[in-house]
Protein backbone atom coordinates (compact mmCIF):
# COMPACT_ATOMS: atom_id res chain seq x y z
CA UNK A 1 40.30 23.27 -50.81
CA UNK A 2 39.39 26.89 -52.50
CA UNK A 3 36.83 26.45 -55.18
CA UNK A 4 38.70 29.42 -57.45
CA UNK A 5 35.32 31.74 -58.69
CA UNK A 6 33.05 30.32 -56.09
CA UNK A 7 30.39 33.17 -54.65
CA UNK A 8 31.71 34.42 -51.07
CA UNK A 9 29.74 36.75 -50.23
CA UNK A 10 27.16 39.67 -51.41
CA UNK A 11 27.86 43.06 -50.26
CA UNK A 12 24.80 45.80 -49.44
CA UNK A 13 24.79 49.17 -47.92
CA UNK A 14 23.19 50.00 -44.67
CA UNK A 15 22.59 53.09 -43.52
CA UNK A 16 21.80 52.02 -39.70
CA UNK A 17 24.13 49.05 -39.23
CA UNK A 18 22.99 47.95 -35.85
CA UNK A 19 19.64 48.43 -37.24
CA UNK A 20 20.29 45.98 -39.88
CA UNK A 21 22.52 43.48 -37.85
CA UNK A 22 19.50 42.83 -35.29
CA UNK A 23 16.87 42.34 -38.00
CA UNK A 24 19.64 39.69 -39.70
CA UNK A 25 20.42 38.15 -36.57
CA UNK A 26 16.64 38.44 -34.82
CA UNK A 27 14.73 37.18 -37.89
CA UNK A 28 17.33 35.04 -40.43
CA UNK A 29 18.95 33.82 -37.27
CA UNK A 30 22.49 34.99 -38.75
CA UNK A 31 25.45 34.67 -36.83
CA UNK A 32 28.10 37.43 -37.22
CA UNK A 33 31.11 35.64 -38.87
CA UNK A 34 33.50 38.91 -38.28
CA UNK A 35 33.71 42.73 -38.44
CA UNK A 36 36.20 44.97 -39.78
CA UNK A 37 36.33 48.20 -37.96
CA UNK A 38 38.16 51.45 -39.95
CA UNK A 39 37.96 54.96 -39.82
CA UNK A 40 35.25 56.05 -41.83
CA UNK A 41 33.50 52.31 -42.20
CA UNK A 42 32.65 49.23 -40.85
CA UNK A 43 31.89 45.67 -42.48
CA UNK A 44 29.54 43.16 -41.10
CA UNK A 45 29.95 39.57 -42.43
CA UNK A 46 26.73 37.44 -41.39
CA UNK A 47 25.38 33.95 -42.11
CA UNK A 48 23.62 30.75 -40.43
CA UNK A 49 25.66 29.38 -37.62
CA UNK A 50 25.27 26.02 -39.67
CA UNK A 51 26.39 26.88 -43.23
CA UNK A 52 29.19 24.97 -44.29
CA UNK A 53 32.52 25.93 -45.93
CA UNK A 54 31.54 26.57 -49.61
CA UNK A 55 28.15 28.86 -47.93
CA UNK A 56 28.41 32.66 -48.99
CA UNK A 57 27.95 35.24 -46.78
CA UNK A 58 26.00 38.13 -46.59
CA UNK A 59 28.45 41.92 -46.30
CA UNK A 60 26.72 44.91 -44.51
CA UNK A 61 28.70 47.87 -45.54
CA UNK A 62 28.33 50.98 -42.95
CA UNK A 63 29.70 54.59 -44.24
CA UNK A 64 30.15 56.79 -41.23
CA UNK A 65 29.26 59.61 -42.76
CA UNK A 66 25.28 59.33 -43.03
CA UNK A 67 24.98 58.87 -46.56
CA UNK A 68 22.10 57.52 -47.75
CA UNK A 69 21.62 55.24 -51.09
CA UNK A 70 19.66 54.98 -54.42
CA UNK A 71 18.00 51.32 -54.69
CA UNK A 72 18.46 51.13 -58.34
CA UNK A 73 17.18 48.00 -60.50
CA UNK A 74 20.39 46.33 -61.82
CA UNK A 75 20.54 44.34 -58.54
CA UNK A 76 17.42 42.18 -57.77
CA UNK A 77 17.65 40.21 -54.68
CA UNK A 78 19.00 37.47 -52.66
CA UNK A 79 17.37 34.61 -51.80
CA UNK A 80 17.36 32.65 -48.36
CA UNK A 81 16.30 28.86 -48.36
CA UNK A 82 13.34 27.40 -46.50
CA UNK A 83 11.84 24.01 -46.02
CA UNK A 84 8.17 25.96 -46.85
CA UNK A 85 7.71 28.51 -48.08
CA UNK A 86 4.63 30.24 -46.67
CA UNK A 87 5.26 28.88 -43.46
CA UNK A 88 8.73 30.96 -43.15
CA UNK A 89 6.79 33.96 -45.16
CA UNK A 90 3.93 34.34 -42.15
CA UNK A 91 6.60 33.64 -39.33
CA UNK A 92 8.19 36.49 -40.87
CA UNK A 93 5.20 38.31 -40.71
CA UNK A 94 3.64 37.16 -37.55
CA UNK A 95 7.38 38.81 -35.74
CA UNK A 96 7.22 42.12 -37.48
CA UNK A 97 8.63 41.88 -41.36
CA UNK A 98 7.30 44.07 -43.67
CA UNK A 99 4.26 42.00 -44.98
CA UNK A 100 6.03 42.76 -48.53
CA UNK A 101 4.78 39.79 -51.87
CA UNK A 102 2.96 37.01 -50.59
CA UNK A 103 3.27 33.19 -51.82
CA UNK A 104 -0.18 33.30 -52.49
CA UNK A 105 0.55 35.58 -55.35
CA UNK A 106 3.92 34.22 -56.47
CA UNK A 107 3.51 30.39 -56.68
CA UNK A 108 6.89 28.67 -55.29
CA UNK A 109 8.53 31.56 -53.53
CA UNK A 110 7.62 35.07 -51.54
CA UNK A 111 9.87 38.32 -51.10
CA UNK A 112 10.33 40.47 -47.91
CA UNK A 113 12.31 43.69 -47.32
CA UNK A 114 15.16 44.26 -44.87
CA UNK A 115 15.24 47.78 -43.08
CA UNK A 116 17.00 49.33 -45.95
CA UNK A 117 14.65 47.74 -48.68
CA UNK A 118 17.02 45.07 -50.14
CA UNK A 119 14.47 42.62 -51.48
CA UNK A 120 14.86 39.26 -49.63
CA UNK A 121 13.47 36.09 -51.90
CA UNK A 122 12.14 32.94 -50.14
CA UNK A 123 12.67 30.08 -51.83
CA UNK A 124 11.91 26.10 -50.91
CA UNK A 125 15.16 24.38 -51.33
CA UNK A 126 16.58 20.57 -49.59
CA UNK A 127 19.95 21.64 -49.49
CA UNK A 128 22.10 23.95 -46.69
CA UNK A 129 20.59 25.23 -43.46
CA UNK A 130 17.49 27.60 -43.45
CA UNK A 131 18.27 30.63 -44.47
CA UNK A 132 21.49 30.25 -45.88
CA UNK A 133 22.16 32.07 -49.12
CA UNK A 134 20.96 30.31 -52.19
CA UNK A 135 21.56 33.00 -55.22
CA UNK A 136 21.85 36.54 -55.74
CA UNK A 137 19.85 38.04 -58.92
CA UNK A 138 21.64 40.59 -61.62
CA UNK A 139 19.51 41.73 -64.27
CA UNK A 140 21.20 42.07 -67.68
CA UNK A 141 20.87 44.05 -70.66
CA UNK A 142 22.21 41.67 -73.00
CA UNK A 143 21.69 37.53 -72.06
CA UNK A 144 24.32 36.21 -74.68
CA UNK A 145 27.16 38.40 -73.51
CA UNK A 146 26.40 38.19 -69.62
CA UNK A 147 26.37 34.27 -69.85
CA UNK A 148 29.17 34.63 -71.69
CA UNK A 149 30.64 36.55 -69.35
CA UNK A 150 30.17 34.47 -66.81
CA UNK A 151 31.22 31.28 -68.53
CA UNK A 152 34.65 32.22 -69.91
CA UNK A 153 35.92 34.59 -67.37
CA UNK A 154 34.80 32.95 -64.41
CA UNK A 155 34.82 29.36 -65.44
CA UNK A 156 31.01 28.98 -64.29
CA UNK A 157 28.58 26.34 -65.77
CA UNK A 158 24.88 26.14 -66.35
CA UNK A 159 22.96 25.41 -62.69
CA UNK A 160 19.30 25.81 -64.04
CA UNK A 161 17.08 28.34 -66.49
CA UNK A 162 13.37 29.42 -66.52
CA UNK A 163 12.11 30.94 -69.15
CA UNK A 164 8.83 32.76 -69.38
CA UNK A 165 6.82 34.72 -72.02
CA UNK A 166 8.71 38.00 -71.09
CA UNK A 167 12.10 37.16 -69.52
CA UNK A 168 14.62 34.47 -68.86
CA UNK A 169 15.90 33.02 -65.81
CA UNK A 170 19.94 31.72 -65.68
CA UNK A 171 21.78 30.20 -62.78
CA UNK A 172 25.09 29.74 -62.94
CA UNK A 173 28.09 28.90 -60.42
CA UNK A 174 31.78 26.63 -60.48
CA UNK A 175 30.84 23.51 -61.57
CA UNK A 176 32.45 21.61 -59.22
CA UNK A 177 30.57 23.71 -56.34
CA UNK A 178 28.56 21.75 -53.95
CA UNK A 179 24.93 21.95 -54.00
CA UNK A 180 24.63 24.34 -50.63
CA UNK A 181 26.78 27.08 -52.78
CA UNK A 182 25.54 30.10 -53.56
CA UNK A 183 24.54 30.51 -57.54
CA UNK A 184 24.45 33.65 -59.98
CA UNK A 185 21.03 34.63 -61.50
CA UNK A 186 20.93 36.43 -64.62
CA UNK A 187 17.54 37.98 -65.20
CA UNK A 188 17.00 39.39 -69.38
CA UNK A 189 14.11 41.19 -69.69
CA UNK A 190 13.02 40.81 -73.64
CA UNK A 191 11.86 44.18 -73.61
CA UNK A 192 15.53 45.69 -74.19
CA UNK A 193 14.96 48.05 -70.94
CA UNK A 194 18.21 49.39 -69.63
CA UNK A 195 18.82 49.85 -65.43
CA UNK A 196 20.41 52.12 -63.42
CA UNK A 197 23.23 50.59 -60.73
CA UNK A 198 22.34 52.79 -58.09
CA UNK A 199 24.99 52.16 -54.86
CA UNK A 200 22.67 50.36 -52.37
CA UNK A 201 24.29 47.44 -54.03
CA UNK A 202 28.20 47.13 -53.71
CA UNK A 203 29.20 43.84 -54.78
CA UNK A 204 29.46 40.47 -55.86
CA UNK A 205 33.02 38.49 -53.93
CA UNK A 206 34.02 35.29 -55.44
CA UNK A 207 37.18 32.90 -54.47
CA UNK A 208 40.23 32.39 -55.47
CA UNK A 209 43.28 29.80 -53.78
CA UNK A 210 45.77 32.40 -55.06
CA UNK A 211 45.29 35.77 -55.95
CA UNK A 212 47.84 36.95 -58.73
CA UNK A 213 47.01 33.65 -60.12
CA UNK A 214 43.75 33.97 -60.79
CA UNK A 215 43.80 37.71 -61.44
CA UNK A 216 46.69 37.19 -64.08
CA UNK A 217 43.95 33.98 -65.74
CA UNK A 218 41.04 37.06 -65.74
CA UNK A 219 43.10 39.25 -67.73
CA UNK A 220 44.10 36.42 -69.89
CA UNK A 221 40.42 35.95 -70.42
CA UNK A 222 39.68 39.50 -71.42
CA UNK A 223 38.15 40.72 -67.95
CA UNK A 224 38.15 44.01 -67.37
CA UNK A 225 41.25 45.91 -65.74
CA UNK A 226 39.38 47.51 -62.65
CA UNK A 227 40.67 47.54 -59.51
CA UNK A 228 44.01 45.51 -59.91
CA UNK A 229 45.78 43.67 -56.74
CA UNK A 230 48.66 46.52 -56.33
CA UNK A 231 45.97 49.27 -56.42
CA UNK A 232 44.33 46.94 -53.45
CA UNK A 233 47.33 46.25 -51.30
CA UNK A 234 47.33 43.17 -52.73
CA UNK A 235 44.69 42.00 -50.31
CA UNK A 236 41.64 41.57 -53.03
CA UNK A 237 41.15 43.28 -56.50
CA UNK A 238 37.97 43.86 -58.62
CA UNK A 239 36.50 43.53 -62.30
CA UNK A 240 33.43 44.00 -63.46
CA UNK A 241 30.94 41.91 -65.66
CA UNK A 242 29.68 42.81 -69.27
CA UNK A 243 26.89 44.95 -67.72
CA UNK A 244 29.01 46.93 -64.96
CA UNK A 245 28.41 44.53 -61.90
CA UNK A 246 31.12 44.69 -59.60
CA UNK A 247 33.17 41.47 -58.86
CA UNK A 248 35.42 41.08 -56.19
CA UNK A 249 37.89 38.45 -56.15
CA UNK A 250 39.16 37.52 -52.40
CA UNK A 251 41.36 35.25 -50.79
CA UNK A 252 39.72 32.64 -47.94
């Protein structure tokens, strides 16, 4: 059964695919789930060999044309789930990764790079196989209309919130989603700083059982008119969130 807004996968931009698909498959142990080969790109779908059928996947985008990409700070991260945390950090290490934040300095979870720089968050979790996708992190300008956001358009429901001194934490995902699914974080700075997008980052891809269905309950909902199903080949279609994040909605 399709989980309709469930994550299904983050999409980043490589600029040496194989480059990136052996340091995936080497050091996360990912699998590649499939590959679509076109003219001028390629897509890369990778995960655990173990995940199960509500796991998100992770989306390599390759442009042939040797482009190269701006990092930007709207995106964050994604996180990967270990059993220990500074165990997986120095077996990262110890085999060549980018010896990047430490756990010693960030009690509960560490951060390494992938050959592009995407930012790669460890964090110590008892659900889903190691290393399988636990959230991906947007930063937000505003915290009441992003959660909002999330909540009515995408039917998502409170998973979790930390809140600090200087920013706020909030996970969100389908509430009927099973613990080893992949959750939204929404980071708010309190500072009122604004970010810049950049394109290393493409996208977040979320479920749906039927397409026009749940495109036609988004507009009902107020989401934004981006990318509609026709303009897609009625294969997939795309809105974005109150701060610009791109959210593809796919059939699986």
């Amino acid at each position: 059964m399709t989980i309709d807004g469930l994550v299904d996968h983050v999409m980043v931009r490589v600029e040496d695919l194989e480059r990136s698909v052996d340091w995936y498959t080497t050091h996360l142990a990912y699998e590649e789930q499939r590959r679509v080969e076109r003219d001028d790109f390629t897509l890369v779908f990778l995960g655990p060999a173990e995940a199960g059928p509500q796991a998100a996947s992770l989306e390599l985008t390759y442009n042939h044309d040797g482009r190269t990409y701006a990092m930007g700070d709207a995106w964050g991260h994604v996180a990967v789930r270990v059993e220990d945390v500074h165990d997986a950090y120095y077996e990262l290490v110890d085999a060549g990764v980018e010896d990047y934040r430490r756990p010693e300095d960030n009690p509960g979870y560490a951060f390494v790079r992938d050959p592009d720089g995407h930012e790669i968050e460890l964090v110590q979790r008892d659900v889903g196989p190691r290393w399988s996708l636990d959230h991906t992190m947007l930063r937000v300008e505003a915290a009441d209309a992003a959660l909002g956001w999330y909540v009515r358009k995408l039917g998502y429901a409170p998973a979790g919130r930390w809140e600090a001194d200087t920013f706020a934490n909030y996970f969100l995902r389908p509430p009927d989603a099973a613990p080893e699914a992949m959750a939204v974080e929404l980071t708010y700075n309190y500072d009122g700083r604004a970010y810049e997008p950049g394109d290393a980052w493409g996208h977040l891809a979320v479920r749906a059982s039927d397409l026009g269905d749940y495109w036609d309950q988004l507009m009902t909902r107020e989401a934004e008119d981006y990318r509609d199903p026709a303009s897609c080949g009625d294969r997939y279609a795309f809105t974005r969130d109150a701060d610009g994040h791109e959210i593809e909605v796919v059939v699986r």
